[in-house]
C-alpha atoms as a PDB file:
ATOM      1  CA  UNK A   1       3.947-129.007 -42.479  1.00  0.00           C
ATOM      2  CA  UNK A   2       2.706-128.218 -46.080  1.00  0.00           C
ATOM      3  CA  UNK A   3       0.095-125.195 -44.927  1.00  0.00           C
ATOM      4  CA  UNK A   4       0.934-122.032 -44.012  1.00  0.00           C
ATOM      5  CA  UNK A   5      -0.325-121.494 -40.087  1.00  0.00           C
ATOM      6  CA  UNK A   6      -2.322-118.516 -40.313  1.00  0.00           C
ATOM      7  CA  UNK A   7      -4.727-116.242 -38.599  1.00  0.00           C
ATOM      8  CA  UNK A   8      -7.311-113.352 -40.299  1.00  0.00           C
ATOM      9  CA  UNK A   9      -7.235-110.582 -38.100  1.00  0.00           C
ATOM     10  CA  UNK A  10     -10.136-108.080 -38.679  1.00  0.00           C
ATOM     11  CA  UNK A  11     -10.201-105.220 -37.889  1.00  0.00           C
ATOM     12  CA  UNK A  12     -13.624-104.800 -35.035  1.00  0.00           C
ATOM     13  CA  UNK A  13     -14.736-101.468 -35.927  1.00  0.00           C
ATOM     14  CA  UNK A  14     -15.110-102.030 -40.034  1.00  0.00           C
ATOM     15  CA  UNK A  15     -17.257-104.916 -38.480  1.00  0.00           C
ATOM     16  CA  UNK A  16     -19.367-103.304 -36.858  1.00  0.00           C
ATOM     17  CA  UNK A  17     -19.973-101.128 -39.334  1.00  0.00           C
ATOM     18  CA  UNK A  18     -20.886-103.731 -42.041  1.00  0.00           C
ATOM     19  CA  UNK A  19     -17.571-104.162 -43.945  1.00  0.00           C
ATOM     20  CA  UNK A  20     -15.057-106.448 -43.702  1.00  0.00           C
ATOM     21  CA  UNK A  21     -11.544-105.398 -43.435  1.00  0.00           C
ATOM     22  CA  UNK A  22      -8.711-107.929 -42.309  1.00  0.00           C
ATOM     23  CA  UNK A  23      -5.517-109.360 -42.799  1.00  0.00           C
ATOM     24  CA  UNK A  24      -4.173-113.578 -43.316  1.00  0.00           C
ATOM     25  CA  UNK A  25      -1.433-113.340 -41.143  1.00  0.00           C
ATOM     26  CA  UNK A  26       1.128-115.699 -41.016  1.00  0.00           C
ATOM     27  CA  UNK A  27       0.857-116.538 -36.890  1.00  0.00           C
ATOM     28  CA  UNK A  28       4.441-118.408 -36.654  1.00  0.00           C
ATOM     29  CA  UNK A  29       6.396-115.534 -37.710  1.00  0.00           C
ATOM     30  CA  UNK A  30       7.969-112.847 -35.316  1.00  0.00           C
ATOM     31  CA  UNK A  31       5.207-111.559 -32.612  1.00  0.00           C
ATOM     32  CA  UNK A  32       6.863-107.867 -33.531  1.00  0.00           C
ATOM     33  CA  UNK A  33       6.124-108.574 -37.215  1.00  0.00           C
ATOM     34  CA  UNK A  34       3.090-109.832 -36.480  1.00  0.00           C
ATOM     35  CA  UNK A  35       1.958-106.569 -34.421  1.00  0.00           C
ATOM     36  CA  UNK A  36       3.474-104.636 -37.248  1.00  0.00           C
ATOM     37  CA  UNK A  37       0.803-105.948 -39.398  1.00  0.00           C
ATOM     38  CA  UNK A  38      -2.124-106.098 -37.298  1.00  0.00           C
ATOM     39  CA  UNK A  39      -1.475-102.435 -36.626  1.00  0.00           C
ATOM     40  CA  UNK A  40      -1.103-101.272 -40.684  1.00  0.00           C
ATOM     41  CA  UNK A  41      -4.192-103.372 -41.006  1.00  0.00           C
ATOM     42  CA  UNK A  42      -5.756-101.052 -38.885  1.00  0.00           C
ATOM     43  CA  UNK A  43      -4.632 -98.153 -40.207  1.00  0.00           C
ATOM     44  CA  UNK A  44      -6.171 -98.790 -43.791  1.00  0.00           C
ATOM     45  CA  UNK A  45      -9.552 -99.122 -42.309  1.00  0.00           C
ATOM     46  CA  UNK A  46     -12.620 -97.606 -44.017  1.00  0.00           C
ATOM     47  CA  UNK A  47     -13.026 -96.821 -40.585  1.00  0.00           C
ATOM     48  CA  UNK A  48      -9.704 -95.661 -39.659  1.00  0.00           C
ATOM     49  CA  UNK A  49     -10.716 -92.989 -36.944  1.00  0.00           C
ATOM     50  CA  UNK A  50     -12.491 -96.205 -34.742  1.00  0.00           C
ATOM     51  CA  UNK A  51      -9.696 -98.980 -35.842  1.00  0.00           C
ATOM     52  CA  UNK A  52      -8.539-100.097 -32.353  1.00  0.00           C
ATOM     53  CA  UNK A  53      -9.492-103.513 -31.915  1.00  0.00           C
ATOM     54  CA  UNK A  54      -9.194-106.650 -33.732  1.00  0.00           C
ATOM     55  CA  UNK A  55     -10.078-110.207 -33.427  1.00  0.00           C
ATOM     56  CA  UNK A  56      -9.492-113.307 -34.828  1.00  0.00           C
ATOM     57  CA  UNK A  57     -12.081-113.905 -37.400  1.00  0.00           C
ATOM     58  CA  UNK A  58     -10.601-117.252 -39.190  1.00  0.00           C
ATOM     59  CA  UNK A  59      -7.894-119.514 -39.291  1.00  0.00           C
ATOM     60  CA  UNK A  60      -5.672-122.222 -40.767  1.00  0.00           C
ATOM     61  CA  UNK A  61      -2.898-124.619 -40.249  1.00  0.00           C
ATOM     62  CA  UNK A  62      -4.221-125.277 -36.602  1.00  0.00           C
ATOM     63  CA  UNK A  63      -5.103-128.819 -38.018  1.00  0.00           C
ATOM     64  CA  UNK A  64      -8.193-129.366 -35.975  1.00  0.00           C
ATOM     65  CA  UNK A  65      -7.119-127.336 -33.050  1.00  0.00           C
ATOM     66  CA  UNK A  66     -10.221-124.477 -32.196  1.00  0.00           C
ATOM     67  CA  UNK A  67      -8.827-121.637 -32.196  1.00  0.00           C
ATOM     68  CA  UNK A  68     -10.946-119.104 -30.686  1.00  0.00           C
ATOM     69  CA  UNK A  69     -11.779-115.411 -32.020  1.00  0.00           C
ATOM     70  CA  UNK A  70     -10.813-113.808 -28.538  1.00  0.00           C
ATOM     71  CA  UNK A  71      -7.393-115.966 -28.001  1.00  0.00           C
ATOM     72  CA  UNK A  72      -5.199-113.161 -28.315  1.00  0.00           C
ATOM     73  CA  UNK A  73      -2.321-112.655 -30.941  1.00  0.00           C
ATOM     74  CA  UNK A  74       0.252-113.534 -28.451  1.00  0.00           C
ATOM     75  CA  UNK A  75      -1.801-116.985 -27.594  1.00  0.00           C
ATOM     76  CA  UNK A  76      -2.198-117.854 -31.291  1.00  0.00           C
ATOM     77  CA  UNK A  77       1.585-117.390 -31.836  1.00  0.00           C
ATOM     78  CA  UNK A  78       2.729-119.574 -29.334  1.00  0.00           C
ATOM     79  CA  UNK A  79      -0.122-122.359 -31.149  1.00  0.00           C
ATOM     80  CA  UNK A  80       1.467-121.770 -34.299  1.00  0.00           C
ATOM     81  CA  UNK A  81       4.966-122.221 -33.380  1.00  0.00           C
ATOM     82  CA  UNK A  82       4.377-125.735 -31.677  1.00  0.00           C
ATOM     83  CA  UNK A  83       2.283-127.028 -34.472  1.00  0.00           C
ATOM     84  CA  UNK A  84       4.655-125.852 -36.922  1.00  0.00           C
ATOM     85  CA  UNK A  85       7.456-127.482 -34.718  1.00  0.00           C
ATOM     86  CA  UNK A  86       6.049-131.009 -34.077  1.00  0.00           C
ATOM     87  CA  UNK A  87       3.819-131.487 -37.082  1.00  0.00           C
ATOM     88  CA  UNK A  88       0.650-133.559 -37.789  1.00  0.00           C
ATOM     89  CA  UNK A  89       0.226-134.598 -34.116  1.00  0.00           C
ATOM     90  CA  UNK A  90       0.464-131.079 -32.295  1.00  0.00           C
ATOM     91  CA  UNK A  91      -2.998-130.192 -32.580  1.00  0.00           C
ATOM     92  CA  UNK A  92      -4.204-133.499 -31.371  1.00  0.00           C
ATOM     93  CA  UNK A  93      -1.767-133.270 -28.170  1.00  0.00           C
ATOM     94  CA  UNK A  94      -3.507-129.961 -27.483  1.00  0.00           C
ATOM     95  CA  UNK A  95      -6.611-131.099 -27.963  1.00  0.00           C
ATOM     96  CA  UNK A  96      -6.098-133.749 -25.649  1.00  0.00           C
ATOM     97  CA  UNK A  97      -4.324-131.597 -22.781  1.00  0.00           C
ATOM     98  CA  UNK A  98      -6.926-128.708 -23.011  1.00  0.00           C
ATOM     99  CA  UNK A  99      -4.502-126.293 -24.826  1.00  0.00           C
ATOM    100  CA  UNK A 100      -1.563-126.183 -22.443  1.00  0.00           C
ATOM    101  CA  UNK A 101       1.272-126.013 -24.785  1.00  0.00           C
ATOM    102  CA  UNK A 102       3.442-127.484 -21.492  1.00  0.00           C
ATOM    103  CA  UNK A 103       1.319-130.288 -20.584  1.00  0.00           C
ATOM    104  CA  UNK A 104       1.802-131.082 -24.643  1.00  0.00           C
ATOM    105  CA  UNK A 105       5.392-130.520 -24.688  1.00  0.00           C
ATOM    106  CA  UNK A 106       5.870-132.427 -22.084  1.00  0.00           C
ATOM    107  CA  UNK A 107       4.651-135.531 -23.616  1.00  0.00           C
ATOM    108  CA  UNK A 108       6.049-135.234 -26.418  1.00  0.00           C
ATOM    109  CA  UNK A 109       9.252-134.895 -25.191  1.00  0.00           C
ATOM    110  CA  UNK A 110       9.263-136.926 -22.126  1.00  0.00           C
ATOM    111  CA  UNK A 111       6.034-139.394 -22.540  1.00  0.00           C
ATOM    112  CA  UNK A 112       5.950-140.011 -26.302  1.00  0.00           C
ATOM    113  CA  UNK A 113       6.707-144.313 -26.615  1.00  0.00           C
ATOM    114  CA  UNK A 114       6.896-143.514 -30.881  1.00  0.00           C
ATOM    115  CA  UNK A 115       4.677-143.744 -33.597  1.00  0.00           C
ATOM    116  CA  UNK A 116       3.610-147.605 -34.643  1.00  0.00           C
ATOM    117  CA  UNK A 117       0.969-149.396 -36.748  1.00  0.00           C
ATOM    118  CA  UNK A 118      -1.367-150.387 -34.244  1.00  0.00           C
ATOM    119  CA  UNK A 119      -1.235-150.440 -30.255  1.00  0.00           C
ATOM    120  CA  UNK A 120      -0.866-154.345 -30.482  1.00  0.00           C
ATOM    121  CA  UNK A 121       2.478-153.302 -32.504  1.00  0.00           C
ATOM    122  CA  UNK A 122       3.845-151.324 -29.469  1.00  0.00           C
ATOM    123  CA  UNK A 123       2.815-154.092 -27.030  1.00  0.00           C
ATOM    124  CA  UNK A 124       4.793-156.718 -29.345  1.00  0.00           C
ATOM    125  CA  UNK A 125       7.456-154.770 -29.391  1.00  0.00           C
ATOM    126  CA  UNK A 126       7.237-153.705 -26.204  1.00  0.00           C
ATOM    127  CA  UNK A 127       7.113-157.589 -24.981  1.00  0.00           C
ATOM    128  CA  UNK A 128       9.665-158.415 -27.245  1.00  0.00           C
ATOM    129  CA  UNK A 129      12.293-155.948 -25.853  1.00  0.00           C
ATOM    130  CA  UNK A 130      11.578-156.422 -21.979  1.00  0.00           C
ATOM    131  CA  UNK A 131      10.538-160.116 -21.808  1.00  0.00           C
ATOM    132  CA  UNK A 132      12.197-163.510 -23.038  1.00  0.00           C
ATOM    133  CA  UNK A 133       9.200-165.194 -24.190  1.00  0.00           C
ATOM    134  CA  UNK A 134      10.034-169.053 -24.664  1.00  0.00           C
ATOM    135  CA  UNK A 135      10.245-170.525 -27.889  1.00  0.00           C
ATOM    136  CA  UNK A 136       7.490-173.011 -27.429  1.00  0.00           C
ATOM    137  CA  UNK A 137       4.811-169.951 -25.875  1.00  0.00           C
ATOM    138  CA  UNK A 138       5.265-167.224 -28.596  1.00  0.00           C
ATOM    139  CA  UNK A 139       1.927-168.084 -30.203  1.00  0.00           C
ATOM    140  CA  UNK A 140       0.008-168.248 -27.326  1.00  0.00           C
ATOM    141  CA  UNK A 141       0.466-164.587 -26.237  1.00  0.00           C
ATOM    142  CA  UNK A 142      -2.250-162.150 -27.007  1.00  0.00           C
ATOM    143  CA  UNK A 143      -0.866-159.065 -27.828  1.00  0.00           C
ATOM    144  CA  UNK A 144      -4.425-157.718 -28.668  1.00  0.00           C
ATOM    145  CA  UNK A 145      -5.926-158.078 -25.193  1.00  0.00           C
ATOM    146  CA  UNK A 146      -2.113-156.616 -23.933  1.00  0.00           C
ATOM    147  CA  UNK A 147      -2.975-153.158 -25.903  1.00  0.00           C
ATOM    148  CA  UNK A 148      -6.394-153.328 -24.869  1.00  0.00           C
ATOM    149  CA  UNK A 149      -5.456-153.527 -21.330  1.00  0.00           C
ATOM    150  CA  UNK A 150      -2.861-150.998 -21.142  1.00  0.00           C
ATOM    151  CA  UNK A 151      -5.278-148.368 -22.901  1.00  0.00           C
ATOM    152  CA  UNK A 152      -7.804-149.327 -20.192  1.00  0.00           C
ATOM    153  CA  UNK A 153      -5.925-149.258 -17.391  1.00  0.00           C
ATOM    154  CA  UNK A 154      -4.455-145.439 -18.229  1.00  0.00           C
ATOM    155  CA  UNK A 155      -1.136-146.669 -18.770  1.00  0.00           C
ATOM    156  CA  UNK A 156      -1.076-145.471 -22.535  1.00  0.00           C
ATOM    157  CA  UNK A 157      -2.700-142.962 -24.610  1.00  0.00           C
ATOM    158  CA  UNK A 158      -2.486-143.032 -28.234  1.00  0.00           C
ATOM    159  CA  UNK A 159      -3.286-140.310 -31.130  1.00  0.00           C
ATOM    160  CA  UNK A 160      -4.058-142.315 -34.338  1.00  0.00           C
ATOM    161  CA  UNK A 161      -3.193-139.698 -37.103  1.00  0.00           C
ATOM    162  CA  UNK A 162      -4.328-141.562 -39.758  1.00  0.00           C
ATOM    163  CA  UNK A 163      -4.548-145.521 -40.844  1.00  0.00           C
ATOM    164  CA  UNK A 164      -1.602-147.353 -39.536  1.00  0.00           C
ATOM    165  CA  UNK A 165      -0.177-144.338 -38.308  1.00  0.00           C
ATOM    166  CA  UNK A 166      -0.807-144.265 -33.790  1.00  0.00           C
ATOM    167  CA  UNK A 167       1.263-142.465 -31.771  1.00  0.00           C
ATOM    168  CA  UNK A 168       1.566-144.078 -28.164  1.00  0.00           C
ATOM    169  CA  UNK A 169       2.496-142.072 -25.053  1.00  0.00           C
ATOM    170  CA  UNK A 170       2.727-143.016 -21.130  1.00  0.00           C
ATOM    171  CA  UNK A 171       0.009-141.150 -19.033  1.00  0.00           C
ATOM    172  CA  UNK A 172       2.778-141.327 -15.975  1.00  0.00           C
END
């Protein structure tokens, strides 16, 4: 992952009072170190007597996950972590499984068929290791229509990251 995973944590009471006073935090470090900084944040408040809560005000490194301003440091931690552990396609798995980092986790880990071209790729391959398609009948399968039907009927899901770039997982 080339960017840093971060969160601005600002301070609620500066807020409130018109200024803006907050702190990029790096949100896949330590949860200790990251308290330790919210907290000294707080402390150097123009408003220092008030400084007692804080919210997320911005972020970045989610990668398209929304991050919300009320998520809680401990919440946006555990985000960080698995999007700085599996990469590009973290955000997207959370996206697709509501946020629950074990629902993602668990597909990637147990449901995740590997990353291919195109979903008429997978089913090729798929075909190709399962099946001993005669000689004379090769061109007359159609892979295309395989894909299609396997994404329709739930079996698959796929994340496309980018061009030529799909990740394929079992819904099961």
């Amino acid at each position: 992952m080339s960017e840093e995973i971060r969160i601005y944590v600002a301070c609620l009471a500066a807020y409130n009072s018109g200024y803006l006073h907050g702190e990029w935090i790096d949100a896949t470090q330590d949860m200790d170190d990251i308290q330790e900084q919210v907290q000294a944040m707080l402390k150097a408040s123009p408003i220092e007597e008030e400084a007692e809560e804080y919210a997320i005000h911005d972020h970045e490194g989610f990668d398209g996950y929304p991050l919300g301003e009320y998520e809680g440091l401990e919440r946006a931690h555990e985000l960080a972590c698995f999007i700085e552990e599996h990469g590009n396609i973290a955000s997207e798995l959370l996206n697709q499984f509501g946020g629950d980092i074990e629902d993602a986790t668990k597909a990637k880990e147990e449901n995740y068929y590997g990353c291919y071209e195109s979903v008429e790729d997978y089913a090729y391959e798929l075909t190709d290791q399962t099946s001993e398609i005669p000689k004379h009948l090769e061109n007359y399968i159609d892979y295309k229509q395989m894909a299609y039907d396997m994404e329709l009927s739930g079996d698959i899901f796929t994340i496309e990251i980018g061009h030529g770039e799909v990740h394929i997982f079992s819904n099961h």
